[in-house]
Protein backbone atom coordinates (compact mmCIF):
# COMPACT_ATOMS: atom_id res chain seq x y z
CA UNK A 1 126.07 117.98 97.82
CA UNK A 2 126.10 114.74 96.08
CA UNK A 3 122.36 114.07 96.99
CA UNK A 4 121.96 116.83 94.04
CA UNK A 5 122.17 115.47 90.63
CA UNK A 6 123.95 116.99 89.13
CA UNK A 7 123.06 116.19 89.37
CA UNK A 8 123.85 118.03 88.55
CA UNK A 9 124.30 115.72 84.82
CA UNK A 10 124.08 119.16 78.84
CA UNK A 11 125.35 121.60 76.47
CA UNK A 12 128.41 123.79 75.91
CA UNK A 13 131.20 120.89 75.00
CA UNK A 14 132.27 120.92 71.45
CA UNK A 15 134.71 117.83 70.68
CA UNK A 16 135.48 114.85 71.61
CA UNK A 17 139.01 114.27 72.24
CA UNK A 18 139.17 111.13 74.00
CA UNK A 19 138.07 109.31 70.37
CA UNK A 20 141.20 107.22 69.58
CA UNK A 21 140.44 105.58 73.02
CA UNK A 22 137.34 104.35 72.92
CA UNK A 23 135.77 101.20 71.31
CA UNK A 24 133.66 102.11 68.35
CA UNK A 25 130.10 100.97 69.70
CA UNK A 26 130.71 103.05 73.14
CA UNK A 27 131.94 105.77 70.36
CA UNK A 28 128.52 105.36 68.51
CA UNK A 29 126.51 105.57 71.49
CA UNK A 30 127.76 108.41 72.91
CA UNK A 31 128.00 110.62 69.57
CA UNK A 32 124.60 109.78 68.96
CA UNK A 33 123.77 110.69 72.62
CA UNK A 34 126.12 114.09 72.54
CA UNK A 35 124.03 115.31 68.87
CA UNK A 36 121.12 114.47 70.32
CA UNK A 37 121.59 116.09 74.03
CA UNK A 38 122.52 119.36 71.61
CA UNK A 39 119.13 120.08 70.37
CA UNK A 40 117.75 120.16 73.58
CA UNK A 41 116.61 123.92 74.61
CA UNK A 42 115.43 123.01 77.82
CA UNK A 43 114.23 119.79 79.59
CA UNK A 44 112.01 118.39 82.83
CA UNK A 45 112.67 115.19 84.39
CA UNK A 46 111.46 113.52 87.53
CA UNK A 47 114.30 110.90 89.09
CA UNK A 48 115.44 109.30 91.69
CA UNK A 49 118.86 109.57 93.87
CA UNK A 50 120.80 106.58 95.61
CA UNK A 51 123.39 106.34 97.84
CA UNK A 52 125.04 103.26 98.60
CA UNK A 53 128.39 103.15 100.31
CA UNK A 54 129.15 99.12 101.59
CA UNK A 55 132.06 100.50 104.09
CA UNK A 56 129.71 102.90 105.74
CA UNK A 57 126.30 101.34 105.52
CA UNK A 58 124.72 103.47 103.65
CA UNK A 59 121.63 103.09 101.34
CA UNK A 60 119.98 106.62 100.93
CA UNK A 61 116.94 107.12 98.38
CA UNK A 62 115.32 110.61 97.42
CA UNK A 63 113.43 111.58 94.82
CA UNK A 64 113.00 114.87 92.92
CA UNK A 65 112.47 116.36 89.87
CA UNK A 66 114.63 118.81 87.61
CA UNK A 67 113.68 121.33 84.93
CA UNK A 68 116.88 123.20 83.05
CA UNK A 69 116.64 125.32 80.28
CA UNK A 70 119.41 126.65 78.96
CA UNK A 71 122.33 127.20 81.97
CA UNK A 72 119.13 127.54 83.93
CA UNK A 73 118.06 124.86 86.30
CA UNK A 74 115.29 124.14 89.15
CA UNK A 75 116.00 120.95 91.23
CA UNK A 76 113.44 119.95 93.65
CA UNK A 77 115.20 117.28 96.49
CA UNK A 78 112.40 116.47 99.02
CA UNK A 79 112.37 119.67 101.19
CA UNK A 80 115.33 121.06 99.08
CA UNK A 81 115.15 123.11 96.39
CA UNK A 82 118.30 125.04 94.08
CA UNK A 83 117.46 127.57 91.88
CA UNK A 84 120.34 128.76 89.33
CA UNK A 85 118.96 132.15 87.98
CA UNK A 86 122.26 132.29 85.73
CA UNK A 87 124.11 134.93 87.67
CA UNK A 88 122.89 133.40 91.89
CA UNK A 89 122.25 129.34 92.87
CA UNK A 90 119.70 129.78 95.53
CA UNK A 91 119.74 126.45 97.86
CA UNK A 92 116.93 126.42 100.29
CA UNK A 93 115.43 124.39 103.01
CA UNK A 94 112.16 123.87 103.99
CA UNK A 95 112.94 122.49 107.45
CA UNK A 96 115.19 125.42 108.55
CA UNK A 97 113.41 128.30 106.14
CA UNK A 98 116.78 129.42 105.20
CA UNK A 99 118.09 130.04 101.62
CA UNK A 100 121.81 130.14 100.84
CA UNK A 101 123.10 132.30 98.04
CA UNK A 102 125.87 131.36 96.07
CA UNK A 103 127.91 131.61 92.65
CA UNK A 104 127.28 129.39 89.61
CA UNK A 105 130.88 129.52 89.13
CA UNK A 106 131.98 128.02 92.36
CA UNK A 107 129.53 125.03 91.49
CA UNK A 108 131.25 121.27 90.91
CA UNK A 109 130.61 120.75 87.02
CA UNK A 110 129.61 117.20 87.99
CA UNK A 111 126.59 118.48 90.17
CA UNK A 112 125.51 120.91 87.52
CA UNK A 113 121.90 119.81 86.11
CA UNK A 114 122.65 121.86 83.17
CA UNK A 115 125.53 119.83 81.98
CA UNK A 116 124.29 116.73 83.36
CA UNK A 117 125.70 114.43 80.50
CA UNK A 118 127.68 116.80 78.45
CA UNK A 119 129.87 116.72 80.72
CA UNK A 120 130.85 113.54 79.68
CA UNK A 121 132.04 114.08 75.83
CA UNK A 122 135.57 115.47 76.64
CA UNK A 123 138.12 113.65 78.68
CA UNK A 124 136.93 110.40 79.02
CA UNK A 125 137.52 107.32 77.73
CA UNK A 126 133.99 105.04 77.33
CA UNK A 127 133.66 101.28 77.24
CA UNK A 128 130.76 99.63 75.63
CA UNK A 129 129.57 97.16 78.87
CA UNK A 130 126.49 95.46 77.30
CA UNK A 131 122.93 95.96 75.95
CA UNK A 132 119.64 94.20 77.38
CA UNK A 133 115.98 94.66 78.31
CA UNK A 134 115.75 96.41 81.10
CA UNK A 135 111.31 96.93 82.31
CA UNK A 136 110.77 96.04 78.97
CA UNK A 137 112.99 98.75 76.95
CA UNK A 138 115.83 98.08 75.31
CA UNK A 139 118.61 99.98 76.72
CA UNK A 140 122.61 100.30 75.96
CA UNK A 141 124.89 100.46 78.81
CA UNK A 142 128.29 102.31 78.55
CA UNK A 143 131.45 102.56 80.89
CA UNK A 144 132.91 106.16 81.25
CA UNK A 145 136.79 106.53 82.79
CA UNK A 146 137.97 109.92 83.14
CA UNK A 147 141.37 110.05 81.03
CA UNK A 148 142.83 112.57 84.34
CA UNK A 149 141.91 111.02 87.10
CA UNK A 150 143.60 112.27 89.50
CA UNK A 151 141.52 115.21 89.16
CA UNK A 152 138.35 113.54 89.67
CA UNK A 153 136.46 112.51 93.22
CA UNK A 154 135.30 109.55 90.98
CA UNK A 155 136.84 106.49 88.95
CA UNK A 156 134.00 105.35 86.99
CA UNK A 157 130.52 106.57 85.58
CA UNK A 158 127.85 104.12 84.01
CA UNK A 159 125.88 105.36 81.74
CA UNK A 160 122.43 103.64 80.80
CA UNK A 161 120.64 105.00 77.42
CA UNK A 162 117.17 104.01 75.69
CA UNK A 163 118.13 102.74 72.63
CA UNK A 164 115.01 103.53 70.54
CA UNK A 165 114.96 106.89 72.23
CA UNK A 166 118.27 107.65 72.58
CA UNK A 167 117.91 109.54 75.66
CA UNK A 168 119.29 108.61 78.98
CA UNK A 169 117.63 106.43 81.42
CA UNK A 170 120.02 106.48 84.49
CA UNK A 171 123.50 107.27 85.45
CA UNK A 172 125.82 105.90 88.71
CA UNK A 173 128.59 107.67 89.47
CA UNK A 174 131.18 105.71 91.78
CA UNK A 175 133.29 107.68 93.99
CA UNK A 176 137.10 106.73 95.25
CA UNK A 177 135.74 107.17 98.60
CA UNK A 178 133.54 104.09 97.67
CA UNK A 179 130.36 105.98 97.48
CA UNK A 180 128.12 105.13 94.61
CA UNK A 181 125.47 107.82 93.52
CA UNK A 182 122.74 106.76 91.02
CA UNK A 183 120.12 108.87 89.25
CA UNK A 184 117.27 107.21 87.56
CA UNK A 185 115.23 109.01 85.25
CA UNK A 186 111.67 108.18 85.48
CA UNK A 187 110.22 110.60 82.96
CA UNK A 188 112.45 112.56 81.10
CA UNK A 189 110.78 115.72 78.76
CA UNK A 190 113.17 116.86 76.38
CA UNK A 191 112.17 120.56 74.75
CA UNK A 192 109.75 121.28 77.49
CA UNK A 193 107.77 124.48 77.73
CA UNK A 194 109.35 125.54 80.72
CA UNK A 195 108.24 129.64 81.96
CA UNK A 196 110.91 131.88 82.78
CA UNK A 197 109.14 132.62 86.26
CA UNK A 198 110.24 129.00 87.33
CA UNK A 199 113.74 129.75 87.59
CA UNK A 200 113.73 132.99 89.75
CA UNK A 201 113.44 132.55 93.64
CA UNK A 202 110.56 134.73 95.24
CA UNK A 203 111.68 135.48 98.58
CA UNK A 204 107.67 136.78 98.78
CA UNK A 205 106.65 133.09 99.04
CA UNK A 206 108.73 132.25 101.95
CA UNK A 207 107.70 134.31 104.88
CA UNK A 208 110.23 134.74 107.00
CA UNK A 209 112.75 133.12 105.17
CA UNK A 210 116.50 133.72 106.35
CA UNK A 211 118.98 134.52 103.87
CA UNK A 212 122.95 133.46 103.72
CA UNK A 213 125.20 135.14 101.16
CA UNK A 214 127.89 133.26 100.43
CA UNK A 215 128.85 135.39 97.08
């Protein structure tokens, strides 16, 4: 599941408890991040996914793209695509014509589009690393440690944010196992005008398709 962003990476969190442990610039940049993230009722995105692992070879791109509104979210992974209606995540595949049915609930809150960098104001501890030019925007980057970590697959996020914009521009996620997952945001839509429609799964369009409850 880590090929889906979440991917996963915006809005229920209300403080930020981790405060007295960050550096103020990291502090800045993610408050201003966090308000901003806030007033966003829905937003599109196209991005790429990488996975890099150096012990097992790996260097895996995909690309997608990801409209949320609300707890809502459509992800489209190559021939994947995850619908989360609010009350059913429907995963299907295009190569096997199967769709899996499942409960938000049971869903990792670090593969949850919806709280794609929310999930980052409580219980971490941030790190300003540096800011620079990166294709010609200016662009702050910012270390993330969980404060628990035993509790988390992953050690470290990085967090890379347009400073003019202030919205985000990519984040890599790197696992204890030694995986690294990054997701670069190539067009990012915040407020979009996103129909309800887009966010239900219409068996009627897959002929054929074979369903798996797992509810």
């Amino acid at each position: 599941m880590r090929s889906f962003p979440i991917l996963l990476l915006f809005l229920t969190l209300l403080a930020h408890p981790a405060t007295a442990q960050d550096d103020p610039k990291s502090k800045a940049i993610m408050d201003k991040l966090m308000a901003e993230a806030k007033t966003w009722k829905s937003f599109e995105a196209d991005f790429t996914s990488r996975l890099q692992s150096d012990r097992d070879d790996l260097d895996v791109k995909q690309s997608g793209n990801m409209k949320v509104k609300g707890d809502k979210f459509r992800l489209q992974l190559d021939n994947n695509l995850i619908i989360n209606d609010g009350s059913t995540i429907h995963t299907y595949s295009k190569e096997s014509n199967e769709v899996t049915l499942s409960d938000p609930a049971e869903m990792d809150q670090e593969l949850d589009p919806s709280k794609l960098f929310t999930q980052y104001e409580n219980g971490f501890k941030s790190q300003f690393v540096e800011e620079k030019t990166e294709n010609g925007v200016a662009v702050q980057v910012v270390k993330l440690h969980p404060i628990d970590a035993a509790k988390r697959p992953f050690h470290t996020v990085v967090l890379t944010v347009d400073k003019a914009k202030n919205h985000p521009v990519s984040i890599a996620i790197k696992y204890k196992d030694g995986n690294t997952v990054t997701y670069t945001l190539q067009r990012f839509v915040a407020n979009a005008d996103l129909a309800d429609a887009l966010f239900t799964f219409d068996r009627s369009k897959y002929p054929g398709v074979m369903v798996n409850d797992m509810r």
